[in-house]
Protein backbone atom coordinates (compact mmCIF):
# COMPACT_ATOMS: atom_id res chain seq x y z
CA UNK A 1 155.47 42.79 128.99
CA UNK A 2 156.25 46.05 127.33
CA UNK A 3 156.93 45.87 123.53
CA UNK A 4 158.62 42.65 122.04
CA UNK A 5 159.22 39.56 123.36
CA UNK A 6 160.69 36.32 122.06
CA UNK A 7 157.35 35.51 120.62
CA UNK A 8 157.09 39.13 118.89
CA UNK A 9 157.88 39.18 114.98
CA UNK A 10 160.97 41.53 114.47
CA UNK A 11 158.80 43.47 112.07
CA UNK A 12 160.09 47.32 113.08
CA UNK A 13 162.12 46.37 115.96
CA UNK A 14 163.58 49.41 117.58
CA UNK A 15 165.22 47.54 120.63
CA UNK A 16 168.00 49.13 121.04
CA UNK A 17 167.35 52.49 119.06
CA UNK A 18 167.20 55.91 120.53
CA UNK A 19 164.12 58.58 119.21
CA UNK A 20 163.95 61.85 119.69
CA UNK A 21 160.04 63.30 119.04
CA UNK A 22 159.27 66.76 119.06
CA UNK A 23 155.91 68.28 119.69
CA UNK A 24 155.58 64.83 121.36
CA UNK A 25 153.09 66.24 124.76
CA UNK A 26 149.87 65.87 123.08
CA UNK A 27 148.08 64.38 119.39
CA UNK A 28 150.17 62.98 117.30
CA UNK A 29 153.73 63.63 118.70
CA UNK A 30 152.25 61.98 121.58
CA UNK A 31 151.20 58.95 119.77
CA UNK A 32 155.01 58.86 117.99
CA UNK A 33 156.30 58.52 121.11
CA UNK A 34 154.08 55.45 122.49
CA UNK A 35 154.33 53.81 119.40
CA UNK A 36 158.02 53.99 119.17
CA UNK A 37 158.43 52.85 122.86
CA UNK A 38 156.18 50.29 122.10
CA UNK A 39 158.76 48.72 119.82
CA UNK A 40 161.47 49.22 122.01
CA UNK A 41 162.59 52.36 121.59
CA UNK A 42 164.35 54.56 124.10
CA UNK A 43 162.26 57.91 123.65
CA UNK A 44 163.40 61.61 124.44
CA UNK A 45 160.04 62.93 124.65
CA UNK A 46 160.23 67.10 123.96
CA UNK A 47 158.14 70.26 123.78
CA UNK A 48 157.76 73.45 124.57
CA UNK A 49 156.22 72.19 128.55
CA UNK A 50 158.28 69.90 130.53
CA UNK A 51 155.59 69.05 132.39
CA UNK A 52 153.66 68.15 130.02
CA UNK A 53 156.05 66.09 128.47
CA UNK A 54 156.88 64.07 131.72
CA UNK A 55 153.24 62.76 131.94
CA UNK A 56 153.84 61.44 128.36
CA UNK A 57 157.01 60.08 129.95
CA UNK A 58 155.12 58.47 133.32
CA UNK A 59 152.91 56.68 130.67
CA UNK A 60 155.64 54.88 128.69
CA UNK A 61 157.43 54.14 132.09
CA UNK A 62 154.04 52.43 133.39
CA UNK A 63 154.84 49.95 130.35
CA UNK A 64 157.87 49.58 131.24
CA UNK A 65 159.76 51.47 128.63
CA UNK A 66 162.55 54.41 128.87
CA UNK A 67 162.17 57.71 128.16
CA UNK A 68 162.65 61.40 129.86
CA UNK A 69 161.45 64.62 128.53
CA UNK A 70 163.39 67.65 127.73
CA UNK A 71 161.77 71.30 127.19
CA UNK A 72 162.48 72.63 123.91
CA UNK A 73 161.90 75.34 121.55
CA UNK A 74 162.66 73.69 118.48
CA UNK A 75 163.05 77.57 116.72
CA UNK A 76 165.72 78.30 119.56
CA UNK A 77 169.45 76.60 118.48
CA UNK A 78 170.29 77.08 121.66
CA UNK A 79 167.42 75.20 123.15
CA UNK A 80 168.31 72.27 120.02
CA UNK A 81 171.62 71.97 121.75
CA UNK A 82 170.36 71.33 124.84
CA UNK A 83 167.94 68.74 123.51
CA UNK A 84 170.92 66.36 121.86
CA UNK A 85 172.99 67.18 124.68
CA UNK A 86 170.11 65.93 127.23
CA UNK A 87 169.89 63.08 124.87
CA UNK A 88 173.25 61.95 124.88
CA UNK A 89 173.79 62.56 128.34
CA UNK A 90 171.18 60.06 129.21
CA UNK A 91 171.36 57.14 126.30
CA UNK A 92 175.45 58.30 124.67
CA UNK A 93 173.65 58.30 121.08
CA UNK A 94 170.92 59.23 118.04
CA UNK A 95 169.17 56.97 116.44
CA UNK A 96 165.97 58.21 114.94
CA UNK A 97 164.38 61.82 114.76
CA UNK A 98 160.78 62.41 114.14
CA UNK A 99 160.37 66.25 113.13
CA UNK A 100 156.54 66.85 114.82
CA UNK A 101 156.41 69.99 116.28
CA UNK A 102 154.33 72.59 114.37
CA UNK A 103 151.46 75.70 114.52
CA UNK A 104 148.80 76.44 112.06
CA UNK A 105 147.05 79.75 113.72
CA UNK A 106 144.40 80.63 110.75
CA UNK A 107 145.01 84.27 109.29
CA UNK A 108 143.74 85.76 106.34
CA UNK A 109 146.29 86.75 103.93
CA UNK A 110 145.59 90.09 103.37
CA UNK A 111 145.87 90.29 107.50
CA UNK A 112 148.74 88.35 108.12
CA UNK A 113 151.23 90.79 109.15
CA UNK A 114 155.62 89.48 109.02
CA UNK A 115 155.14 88.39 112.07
CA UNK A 116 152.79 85.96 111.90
CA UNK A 117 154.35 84.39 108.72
CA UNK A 118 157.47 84.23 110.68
CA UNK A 119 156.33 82.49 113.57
CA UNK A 120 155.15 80.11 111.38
CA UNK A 121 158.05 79.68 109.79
CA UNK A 122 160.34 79.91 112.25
CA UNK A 123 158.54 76.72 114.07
CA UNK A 124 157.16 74.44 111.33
CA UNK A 125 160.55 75.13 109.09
CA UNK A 126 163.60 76.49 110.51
CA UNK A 127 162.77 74.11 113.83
CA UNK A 128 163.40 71.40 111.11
CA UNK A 129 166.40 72.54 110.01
CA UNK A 130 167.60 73.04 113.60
CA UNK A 131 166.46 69.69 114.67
CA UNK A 132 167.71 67.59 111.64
CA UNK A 133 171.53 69.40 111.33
CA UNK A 134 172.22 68.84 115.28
CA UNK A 135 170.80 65.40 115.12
CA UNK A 136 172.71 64.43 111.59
CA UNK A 137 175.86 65.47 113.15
CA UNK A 138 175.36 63.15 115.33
CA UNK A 139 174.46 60.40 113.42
CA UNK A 140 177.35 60.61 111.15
CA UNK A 141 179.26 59.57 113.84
CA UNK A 142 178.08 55.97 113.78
CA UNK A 143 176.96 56.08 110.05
CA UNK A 144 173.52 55.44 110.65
CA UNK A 145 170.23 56.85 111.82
CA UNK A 146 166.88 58.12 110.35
CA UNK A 147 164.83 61.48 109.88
CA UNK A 148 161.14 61.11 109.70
CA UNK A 149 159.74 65.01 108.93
CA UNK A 150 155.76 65.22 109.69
CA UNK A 151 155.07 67.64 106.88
CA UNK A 152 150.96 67.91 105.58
CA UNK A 153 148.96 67.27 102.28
CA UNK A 154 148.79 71.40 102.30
CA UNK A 155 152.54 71.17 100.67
CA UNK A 156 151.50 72.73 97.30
CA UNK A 157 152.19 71.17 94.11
CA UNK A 158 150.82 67.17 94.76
CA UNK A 159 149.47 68.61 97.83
CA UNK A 160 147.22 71.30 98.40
CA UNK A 161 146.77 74.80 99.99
CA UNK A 162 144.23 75.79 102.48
CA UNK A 163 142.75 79.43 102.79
CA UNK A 164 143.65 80.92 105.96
CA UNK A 165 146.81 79.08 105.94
CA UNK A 166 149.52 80.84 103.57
CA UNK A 167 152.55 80.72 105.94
CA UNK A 168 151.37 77.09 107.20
CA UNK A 169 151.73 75.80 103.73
CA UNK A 170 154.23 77.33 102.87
CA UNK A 171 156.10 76.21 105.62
CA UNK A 172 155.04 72.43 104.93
CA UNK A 173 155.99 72.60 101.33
CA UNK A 174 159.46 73.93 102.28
CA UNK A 175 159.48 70.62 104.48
CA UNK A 176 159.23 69.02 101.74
CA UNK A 177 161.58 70.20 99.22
CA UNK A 178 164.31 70.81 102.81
CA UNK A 179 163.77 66.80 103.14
CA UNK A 180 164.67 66.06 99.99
CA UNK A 181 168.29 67.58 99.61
CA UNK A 182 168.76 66.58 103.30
CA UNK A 183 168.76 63.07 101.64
CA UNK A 184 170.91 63.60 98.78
CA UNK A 185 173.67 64.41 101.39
CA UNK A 186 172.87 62.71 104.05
CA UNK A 187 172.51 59.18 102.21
CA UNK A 188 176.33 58.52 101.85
CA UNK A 189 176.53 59.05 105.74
CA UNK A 190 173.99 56.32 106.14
CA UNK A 191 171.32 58.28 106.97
CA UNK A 192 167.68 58.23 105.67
CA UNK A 193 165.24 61.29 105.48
CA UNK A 194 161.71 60.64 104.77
CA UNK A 195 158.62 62.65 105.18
CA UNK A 196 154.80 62.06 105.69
CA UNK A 197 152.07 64.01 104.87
CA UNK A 198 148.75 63.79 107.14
CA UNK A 199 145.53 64.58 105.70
CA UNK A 200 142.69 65.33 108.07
CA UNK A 201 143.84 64.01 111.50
CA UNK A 202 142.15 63.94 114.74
CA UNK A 203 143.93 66.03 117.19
CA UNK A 204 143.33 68.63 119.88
CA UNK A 205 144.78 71.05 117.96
CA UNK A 206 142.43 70.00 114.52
CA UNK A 207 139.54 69.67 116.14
CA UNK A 208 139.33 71.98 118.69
CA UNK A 209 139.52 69.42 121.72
CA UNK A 210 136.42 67.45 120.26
CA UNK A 211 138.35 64.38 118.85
CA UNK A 212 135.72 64.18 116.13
CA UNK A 213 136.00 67.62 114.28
CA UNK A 214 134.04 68.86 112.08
CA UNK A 215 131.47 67.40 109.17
CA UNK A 216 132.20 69.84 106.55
CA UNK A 217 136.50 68.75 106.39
CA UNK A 218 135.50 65.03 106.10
CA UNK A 219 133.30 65.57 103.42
CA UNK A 220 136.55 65.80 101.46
CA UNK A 221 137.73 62.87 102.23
CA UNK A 222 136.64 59.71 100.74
CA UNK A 223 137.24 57.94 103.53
CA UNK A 224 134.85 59.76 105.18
CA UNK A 225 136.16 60.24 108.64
CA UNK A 226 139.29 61.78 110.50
CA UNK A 227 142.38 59.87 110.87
CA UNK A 228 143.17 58.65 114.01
CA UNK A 229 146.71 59.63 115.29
CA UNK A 230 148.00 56.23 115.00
CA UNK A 231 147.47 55.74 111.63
CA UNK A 232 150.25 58.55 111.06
CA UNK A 233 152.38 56.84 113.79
CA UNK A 234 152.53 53.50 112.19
CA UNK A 235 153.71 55.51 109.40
CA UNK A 236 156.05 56.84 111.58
CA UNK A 237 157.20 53.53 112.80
CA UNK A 238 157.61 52.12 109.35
CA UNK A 239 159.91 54.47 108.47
CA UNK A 240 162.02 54.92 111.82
CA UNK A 241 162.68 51.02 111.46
CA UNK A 242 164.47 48.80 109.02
CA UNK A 243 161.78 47.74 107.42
CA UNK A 244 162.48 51.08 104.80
CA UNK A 245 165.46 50.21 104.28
CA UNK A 246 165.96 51.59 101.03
CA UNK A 247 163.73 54.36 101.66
CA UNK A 248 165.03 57.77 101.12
CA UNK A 249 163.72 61.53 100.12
CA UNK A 250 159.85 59.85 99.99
CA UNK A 251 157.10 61.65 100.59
CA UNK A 252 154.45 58.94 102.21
CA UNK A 253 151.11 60.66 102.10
CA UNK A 254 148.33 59.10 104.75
CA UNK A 255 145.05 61.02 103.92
CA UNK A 256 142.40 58.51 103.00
CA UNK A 257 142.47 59.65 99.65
CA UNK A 258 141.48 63.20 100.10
CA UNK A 259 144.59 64.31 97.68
CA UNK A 260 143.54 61.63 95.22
CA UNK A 261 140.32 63.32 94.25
């Protein structure tokens, strides 16, 4: 049996809920998307490789959720459009977005040339933007819905920057401060916007394909050890469901303490 049952607490039920996840064909997107089948969730799974995205799809179809994947550039508006049109085609509505898609290629500062810094930005930000307007519009329809933004603990201010990393954090930390009017305005429409900010997390992209990374970024932690991909998508989960009711223009941070030092 896929998901809940009549024997399943209704703690972050989604039956009946439609998600869009970005970034969702590998690490953590990935994860979003199982997680929020698992409760019931009808998932558009999207990135930038169709077929990529359909094998996330074949998995949450061999537990018998729903879901279908759509290609999309989240920096493109015209490739946005197609993504809630795809959407709505298949399940008429928009419950839930989970912002995921992002970059972080390393680059000194004194190297990066506008081009890099605007790639960066163009994805990790302006993707957001794109994302979150064609999905609100949508959501004021019915008066509900929810916008969970993956942003990072290298936000700045209670956050942190990372050498190597200047257009990456500054792209996260505009996340951040995007999220928060989003939810000013978006509140009286009934819809939430809430971010999370992942500390060291085990990914392909983090660690290089390993899964375990490396010794030297977990010293920071004092946890000790990478989070696993799950750990942010419970987060994820908690705030997609009803259980955050009164949740709104947070900023949930989920890095074993590393920011707390």
């Amino acid at each position: 049996m896929f998901g809940f049952n009549k024997t399943t607490p209704k703690f972050c039920d989604l039956r009946g809920k439609v998600a869009i996840v970005t970034g969702a064909k590998q690490g953590m997107g990935k994860t979003h998307a199982l997680v929020l089948a698992k409760a019931g969730a009808k998932v558009v799974v999207s990135d930038i490789s169709e077929e990529e995205c359909q094998l996330v799809v074949d998995e949450i179809k061999k537990l018998k959720g729903e879901a279908i994947a759509v290609k999309c550039d989240i920096s493109n508006k015209m490739d946005v459009d197609i993504l809630i049109r795809e959407t709505l085609n298949k399940f008429k509505k928009v419950d839930i977005l989970v912002n995921n898609a992002g970059i972080f290629p390393f680059k000194p500062f004194l190297e990066m040339q506008e081009k890099d810094f605007m790639k960066v930005i163009d994805i990790n930000l302006k993707g957001y933007f794109l994302c979150s307007q064609a999905a609100a519009k949508e959501m004021a329809k019915q008066k509900s819905g929810v916008i969970v933004n993956i942003s990072s603990i290298a936000m700045g201010q209670v956050g942190m920057g990372f050498a190597g990393l200047t257009h990456y954090c500054a792209s996260k930390g505009g996340v951040v401060a995007m999220a928060e009017a989003m939810a000013l305005e978006l509140a009286p429409m009934g819809i939430r916007v809430n971010t999370i900010a992942p500390g060291a997390i085990a990914t392909p992209g983090a660690t290089g394909g390993s899964g375990d990374g490396s010794k030297e970024m977990v010293s920071a932690v004092p946890m000790k050890r990478w989070g696993k991909p799950e750990e942010i998508s419970n987060a994820v989960l908690f705030l997609a469901s009803e259980e955050s009711s009164y949740m709104t223009g947070s900023v949930v941070v989920v890095d074993g303490g590393w920011t707390a030092g």
